[in-house]
Every structure is written in C-alpha cells, then in structure tokens.
N, C-alpha and C. Protein backbone atom coordinates (compact mmCIF):
# COMPACT_ATOMS: atom_id res chain seq x y z
N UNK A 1 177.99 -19.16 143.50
CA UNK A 1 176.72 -18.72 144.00
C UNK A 1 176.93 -17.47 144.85
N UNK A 2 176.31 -16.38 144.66
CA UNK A 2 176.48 -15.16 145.62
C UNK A 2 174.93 -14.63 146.19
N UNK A 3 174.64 -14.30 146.83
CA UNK A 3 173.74 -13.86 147.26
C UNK A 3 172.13 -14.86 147.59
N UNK A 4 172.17 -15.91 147.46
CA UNK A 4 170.98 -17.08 147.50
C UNK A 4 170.62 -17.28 146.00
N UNK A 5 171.78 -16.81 144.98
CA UNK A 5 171.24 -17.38 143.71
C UNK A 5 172.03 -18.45 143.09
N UNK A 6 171.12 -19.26 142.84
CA UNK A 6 171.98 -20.82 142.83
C UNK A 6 172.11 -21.45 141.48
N UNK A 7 172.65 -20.29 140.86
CA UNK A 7 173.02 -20.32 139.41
C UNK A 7 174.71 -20.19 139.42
N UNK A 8 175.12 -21.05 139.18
CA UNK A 8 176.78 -20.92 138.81
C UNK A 8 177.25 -20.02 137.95
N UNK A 9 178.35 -19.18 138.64
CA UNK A 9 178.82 -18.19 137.55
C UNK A 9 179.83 -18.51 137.11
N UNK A 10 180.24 -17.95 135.96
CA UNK A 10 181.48 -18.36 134.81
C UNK A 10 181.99 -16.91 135.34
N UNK A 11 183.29 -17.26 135.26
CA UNK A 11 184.27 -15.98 135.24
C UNK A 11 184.64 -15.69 134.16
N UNK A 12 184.41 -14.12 134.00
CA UNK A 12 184.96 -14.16 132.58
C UNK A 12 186.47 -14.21 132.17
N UNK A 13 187.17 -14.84 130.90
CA UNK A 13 188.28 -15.09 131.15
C UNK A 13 189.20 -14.55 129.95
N UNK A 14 190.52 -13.93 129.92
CA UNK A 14 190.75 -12.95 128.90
C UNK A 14 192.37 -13.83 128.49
N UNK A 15 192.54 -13.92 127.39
CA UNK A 15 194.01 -14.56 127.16
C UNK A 15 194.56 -13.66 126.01
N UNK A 16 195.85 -13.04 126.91
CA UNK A 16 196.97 -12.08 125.72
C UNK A 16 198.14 -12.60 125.66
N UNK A 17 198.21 -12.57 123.94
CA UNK A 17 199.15 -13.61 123.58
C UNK A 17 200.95 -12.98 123.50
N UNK A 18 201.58 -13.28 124.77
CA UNK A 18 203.15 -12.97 125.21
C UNK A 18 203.24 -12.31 124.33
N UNK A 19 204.00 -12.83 122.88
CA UNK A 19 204.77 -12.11 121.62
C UNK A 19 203.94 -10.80 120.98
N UNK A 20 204.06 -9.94 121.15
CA UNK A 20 203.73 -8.85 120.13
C UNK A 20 202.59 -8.11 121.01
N UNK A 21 201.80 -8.59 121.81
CA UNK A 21 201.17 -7.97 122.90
C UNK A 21 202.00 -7.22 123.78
N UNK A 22 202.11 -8.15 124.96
CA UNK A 22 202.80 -7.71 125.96
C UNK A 22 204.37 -7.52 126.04
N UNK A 23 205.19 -7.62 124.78
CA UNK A 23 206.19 -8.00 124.64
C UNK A 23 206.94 -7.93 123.00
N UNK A 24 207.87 -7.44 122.83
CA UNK A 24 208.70 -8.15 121.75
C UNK A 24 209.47 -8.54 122.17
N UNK A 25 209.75 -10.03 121.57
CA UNK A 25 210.95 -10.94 121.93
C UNK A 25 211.59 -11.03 120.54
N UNK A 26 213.00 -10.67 121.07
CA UNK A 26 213.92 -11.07 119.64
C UNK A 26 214.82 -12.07 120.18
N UNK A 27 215.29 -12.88 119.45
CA UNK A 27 216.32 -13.81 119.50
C UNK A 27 217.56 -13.82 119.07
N UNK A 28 218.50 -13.60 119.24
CA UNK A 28 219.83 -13.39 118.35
C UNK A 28 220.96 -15.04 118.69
N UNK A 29 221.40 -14.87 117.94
CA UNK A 29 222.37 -16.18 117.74
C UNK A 29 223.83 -15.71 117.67
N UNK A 30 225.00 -16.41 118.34
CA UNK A 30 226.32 -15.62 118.36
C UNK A 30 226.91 -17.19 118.49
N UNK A 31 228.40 -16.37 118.03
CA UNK A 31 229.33 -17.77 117.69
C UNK A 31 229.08 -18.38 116.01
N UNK A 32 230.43 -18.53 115.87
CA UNK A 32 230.51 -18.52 114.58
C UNK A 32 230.65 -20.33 114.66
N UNK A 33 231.54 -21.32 115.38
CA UNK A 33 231.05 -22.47 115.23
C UNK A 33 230.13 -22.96 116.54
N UNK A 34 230.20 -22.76 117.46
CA UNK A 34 229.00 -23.21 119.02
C UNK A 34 228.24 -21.54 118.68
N UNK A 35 226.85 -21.86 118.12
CA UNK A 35 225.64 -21.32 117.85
C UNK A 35 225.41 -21.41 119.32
N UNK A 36 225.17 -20.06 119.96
CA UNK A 36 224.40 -19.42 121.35
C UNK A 36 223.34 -18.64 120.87
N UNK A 37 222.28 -19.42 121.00
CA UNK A 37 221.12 -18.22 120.81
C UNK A 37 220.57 -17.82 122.13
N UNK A 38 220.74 -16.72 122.49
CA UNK A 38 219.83 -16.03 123.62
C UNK A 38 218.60 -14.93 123.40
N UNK A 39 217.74 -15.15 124.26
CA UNK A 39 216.85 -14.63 123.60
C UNK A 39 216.32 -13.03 124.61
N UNK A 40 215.44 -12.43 124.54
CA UNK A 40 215.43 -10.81 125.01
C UNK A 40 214.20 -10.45 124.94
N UNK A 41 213.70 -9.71 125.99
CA UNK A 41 212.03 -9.24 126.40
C UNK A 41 212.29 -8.12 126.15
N UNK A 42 211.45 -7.12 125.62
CA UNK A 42 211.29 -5.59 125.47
C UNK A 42 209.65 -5.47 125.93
N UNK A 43 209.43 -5.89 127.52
CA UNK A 43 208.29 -5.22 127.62
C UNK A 43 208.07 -3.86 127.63
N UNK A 44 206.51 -4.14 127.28
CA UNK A 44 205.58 -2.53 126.79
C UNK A 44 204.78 -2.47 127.60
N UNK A 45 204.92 -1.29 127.92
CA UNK A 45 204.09 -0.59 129.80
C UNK A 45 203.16 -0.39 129.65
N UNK A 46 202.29 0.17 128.57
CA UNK A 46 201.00 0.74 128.39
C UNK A 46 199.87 -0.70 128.06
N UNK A 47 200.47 -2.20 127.50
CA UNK A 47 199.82 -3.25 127.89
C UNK A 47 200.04 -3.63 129.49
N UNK A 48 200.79 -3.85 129.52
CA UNK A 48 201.05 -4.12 131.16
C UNK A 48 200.42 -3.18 131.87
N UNK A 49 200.58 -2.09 131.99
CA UNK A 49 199.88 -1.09 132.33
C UNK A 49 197.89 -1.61 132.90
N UNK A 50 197.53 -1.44 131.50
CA UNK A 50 196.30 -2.10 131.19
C UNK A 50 195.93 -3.36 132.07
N UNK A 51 197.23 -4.67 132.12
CA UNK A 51 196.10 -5.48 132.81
C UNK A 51 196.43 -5.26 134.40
N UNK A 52 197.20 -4.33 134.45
CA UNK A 52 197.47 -3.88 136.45
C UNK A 52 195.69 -3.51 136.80
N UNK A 53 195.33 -2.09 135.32
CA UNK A 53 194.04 -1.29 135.73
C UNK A 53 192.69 -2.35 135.76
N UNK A 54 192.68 -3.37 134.87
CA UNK A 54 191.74 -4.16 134.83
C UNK A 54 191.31 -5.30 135.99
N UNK A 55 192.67 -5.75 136.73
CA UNK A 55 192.50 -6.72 137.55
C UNK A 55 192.24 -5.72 138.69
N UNK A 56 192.73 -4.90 138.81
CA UNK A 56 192.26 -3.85 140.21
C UNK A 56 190.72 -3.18 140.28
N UNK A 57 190.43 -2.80 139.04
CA UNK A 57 188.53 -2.38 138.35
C UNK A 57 188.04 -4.05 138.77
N UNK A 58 188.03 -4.90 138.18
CA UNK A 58 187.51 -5.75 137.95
C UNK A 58 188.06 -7.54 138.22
N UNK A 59 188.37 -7.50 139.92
CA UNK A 59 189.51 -8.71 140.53
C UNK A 59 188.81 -9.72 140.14
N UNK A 60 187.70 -9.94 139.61
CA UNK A 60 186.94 -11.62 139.19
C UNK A 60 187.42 -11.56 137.82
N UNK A 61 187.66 -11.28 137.52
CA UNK A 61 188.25 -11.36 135.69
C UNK A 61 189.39 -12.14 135.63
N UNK A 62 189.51 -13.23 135.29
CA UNK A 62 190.57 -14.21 134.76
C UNK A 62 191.76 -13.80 133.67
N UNK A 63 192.75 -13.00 133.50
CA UNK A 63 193.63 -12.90 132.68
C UNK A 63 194.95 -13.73 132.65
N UNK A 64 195.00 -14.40 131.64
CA UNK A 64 195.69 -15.46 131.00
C UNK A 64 196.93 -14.78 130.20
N UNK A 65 198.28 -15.43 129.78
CA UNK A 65 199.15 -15.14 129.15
C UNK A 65 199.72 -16.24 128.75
N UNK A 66 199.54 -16.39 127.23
CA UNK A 66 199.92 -17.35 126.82
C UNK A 66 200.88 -17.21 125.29
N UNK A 67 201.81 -18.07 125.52
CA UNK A 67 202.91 -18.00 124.47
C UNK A 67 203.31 -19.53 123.55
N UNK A 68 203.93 -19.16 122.48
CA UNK A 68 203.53 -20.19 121.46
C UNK A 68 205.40 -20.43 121.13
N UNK A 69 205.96 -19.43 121.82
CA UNK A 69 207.66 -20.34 121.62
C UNK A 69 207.97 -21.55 122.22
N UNK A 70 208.34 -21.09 123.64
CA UNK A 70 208.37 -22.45 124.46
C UNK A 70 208.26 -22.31 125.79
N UNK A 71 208.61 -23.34 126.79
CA UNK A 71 208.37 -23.33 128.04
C UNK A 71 209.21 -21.90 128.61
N UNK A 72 210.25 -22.00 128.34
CA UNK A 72 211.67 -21.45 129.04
C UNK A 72 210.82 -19.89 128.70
N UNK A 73 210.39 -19.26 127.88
CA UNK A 73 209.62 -17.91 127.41
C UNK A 73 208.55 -18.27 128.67
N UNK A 74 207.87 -18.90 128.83
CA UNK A 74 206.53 -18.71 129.69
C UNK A 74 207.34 -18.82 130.51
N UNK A 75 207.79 -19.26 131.19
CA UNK A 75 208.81 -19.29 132.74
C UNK A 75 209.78 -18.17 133.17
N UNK A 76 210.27 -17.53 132.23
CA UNK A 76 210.70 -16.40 131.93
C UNK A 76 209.23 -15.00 132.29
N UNK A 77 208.60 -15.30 131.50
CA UNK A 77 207.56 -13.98 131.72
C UNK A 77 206.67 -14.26 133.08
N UNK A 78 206.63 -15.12 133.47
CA UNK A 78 206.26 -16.00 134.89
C UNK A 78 206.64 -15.15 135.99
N UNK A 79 208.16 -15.20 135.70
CA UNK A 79 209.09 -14.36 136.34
C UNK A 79 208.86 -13.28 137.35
N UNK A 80 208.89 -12.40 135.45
CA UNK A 80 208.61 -10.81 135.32
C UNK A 80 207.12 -10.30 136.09
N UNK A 81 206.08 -11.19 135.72
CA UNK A 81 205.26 -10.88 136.35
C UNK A 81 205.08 -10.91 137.72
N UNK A 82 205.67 -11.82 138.58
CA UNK A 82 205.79 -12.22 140.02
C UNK A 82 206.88 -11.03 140.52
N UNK A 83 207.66 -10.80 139.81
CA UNK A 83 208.97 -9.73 140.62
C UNK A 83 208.02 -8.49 140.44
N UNK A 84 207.58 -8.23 139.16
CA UNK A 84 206.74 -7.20 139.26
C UNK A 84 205.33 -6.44 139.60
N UNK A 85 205.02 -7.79 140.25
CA UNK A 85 203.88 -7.86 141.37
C UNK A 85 202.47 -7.38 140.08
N UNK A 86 202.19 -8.18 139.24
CA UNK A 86 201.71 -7.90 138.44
C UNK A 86 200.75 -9.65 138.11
N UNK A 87 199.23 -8.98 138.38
CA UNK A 87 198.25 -10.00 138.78
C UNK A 87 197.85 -10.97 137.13
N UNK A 88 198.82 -11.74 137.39
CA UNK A 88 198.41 -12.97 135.99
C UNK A 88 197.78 -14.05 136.88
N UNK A 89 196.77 -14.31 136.12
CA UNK A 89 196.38 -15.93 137.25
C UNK A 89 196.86 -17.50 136.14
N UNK A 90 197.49 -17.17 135.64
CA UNK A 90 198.80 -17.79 134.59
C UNK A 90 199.15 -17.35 133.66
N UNK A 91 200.68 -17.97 133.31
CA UNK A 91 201.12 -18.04 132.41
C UNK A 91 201.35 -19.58 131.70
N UNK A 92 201.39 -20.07 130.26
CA UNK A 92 201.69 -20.86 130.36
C UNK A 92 202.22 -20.94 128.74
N UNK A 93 202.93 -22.26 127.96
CA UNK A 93 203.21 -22.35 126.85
C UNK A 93 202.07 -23.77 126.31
N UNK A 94 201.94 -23.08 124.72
CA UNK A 94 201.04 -24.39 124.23
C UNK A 94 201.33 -24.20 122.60
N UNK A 95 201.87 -25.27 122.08
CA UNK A 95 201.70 -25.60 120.53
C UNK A 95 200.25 -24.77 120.14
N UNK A 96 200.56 -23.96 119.11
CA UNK A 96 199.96 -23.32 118.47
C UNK A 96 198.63 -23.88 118.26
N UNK A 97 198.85 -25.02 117.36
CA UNK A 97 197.76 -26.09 116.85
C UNK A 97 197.04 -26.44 117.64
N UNK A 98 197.31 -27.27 118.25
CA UNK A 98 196.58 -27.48 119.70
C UNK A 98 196.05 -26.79 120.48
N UNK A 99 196.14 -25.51 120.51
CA UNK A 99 195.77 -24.69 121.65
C UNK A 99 194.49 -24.28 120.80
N UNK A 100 194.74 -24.00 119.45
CA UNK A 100 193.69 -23.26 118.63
C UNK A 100 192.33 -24.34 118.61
N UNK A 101 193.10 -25.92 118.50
CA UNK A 101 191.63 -26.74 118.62
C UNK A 101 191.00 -27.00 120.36
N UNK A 102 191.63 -26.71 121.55
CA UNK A 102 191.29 -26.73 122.46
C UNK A 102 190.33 -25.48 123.04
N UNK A 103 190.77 -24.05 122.25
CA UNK A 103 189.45 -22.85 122.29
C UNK A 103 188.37 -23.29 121.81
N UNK A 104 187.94 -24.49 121.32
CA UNK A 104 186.66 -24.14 120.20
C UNK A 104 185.82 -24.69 122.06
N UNK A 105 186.13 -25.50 122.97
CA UNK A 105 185.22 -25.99 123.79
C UNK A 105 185.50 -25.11 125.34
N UNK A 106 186.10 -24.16 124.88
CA UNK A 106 186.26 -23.43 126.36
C UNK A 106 185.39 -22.41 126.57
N UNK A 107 183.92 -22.26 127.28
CA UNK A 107 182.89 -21.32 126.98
C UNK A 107 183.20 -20.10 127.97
N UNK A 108 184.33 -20.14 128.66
CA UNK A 108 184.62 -19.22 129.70
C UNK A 108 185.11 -18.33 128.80
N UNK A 109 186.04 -18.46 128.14
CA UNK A 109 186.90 -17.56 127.32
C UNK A 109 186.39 -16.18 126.18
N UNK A 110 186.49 -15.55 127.12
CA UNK A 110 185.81 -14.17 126.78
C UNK A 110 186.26 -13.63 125.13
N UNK A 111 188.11 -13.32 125.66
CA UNK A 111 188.26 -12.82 124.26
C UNK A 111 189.93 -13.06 124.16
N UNK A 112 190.86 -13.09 122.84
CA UNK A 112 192.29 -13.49 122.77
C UNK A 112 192.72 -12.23 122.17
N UNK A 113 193.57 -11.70 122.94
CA UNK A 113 194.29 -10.29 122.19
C UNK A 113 195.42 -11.01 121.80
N UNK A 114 195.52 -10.67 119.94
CA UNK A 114 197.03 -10.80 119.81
C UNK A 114 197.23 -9.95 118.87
N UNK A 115 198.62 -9.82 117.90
CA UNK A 115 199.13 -8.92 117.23
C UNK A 115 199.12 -9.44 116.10
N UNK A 116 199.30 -11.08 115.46
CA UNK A 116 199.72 -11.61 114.51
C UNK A 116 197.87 -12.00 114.15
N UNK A 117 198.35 -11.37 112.82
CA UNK A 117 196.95 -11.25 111.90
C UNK A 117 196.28 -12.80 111.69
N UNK A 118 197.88 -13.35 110.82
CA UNK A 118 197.84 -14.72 110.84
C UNK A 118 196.97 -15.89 112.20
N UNK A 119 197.93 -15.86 113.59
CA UNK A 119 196.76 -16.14 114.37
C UNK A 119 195.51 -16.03 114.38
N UNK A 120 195.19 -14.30 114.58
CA UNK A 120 194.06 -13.67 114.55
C UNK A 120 192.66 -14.63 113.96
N UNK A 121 193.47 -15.03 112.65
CA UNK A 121 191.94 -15.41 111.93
C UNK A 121 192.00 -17.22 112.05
N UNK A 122 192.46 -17.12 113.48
CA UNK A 122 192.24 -19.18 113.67
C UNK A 122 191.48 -18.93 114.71
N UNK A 123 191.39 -17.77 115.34
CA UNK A 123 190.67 -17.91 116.97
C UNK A 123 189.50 -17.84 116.75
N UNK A 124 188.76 -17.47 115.62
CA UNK A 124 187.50 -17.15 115.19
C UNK A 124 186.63 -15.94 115.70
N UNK A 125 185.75 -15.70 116.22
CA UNK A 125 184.88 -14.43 116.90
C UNK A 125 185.38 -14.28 117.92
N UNK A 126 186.15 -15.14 118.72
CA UNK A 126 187.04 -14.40 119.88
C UNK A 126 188.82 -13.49 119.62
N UNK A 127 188.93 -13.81 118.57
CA UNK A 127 190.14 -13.22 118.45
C UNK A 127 189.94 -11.64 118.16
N UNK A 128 191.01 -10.92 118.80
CA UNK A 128 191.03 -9.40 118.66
C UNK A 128 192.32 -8.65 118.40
N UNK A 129 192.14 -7.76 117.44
CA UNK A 129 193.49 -7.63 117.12
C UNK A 129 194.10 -6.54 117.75
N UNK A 130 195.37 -6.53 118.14
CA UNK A 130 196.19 -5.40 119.24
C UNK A 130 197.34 -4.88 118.10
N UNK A 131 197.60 -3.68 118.43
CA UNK A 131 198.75 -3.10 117.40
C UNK A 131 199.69 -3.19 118.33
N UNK A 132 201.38 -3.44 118.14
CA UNK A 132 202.18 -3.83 119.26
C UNK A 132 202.61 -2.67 120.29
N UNK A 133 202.11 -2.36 121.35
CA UNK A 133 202.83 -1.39 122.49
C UNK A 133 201.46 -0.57 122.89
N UNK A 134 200.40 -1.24 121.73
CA UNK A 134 199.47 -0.30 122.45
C UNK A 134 198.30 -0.83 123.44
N UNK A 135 197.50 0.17 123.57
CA UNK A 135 196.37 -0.29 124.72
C UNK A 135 195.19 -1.39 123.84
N UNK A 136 195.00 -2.67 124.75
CA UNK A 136 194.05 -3.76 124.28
C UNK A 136 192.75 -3.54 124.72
N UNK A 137 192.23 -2.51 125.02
CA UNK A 137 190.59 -2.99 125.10
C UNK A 137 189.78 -1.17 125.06
C-alpha cells in the first residue's frame, strides 16, 4: 500500500536463466582413470552490466537467477554476485521440469530471459529470447 491506496501491489519480477545469459559454463573432465570434472564461469559484463542499470533505475523490480545444473552452480554464482556487490534478490537451482510446471501459477513473474530456444518454447508468453553476451531488454 503506498500513499492511502489500499490496493496491494505485485512487484514486478524478472528471472535470467545462469547458463547462456549471464554466463557460459563449460565443464571439462581430467584423469584418465579418477574422472575430475571441474567446472568454469565465463561471465559476460554487458548482461551483468544490465541488471546493475536496472536495479539502480528501478530498486522495486525483483530479479531472479536461476539455473538448471545444480546446487553447487547456484552457490557458486551466489558467490560472484555477493563479492561483486551485484543486486540479485536470489539465486537458486530447480529441475527443469518442475520449475516449468511451477511458472504456469506465479502471476508476479513478469518475464524469463534465456538463450536455449529449446527452453524458450516451455515458458510460454513469458519466455524471451537473449543471444549469449548480449544486452536482455
């Protein structure tokens, strides 16, 4: 409620999806019999960039980051964002499947930037497509 109007507001709320957005992650595997896979962030400044200008224009805006590998990736970019003083109001990891049937009842959720086409066409009228390294909106 702001001003004596006693209508509840929705924040609007924006979710960009870790891999291919804000990020390429590659994985490499070493060792020929004990398999070490470690894995590697190549963030891209001109997304990052973007949600520094948006949360500073516009601090009621909810931006979300969400990733579909695993925990240890969201805890990882968790990280990056906290050392780099860079305003996420989460990060988190969610099975693909699940996450896609849990958007259909979330009416806050403005819009999903991602890169993978494939995704793209499960999010339905909220999904938007980002080319990787470049600017989302």
């Amino acid at each position: 409620m702001e001003q004596g109007d006693l209508t509840a507001w929705v924040q609007p709320r924006l979710v960009l999806v870790l891999e291919g957005v804000l990020a390429d992650v590659t994985e490499t595997t070493t060792g020929r019999f004990r398999k070490v896979r470690t894995r590697s962030f190549n963030w891209l400044p001109t997304p990052i960039k973007r949600v520094a200008y948006l949360k500073h224009r516009w601090p009621n805006t909810v931006i979300e980051v969400v990733t579909f590998l695993d925990q240890q990736a969201a805890d990882e970019a968790a990280d990056f964002f906290d050392t780099a003083n860079i305003p996420i109001s989460q990060v988190s990891y969610h099975p693909l499947d699940r996450w896609v049937r849990e958007i259909l009842w979330q009416s806050d959720l403005q819009t999903i930037y991602d890169s993978d086409i494939d995704r793209i066409m499960r999010y339905g009228q909220r999904g938007f497509v980002v080319q990787k390294g470049k600017d989302f909106s």
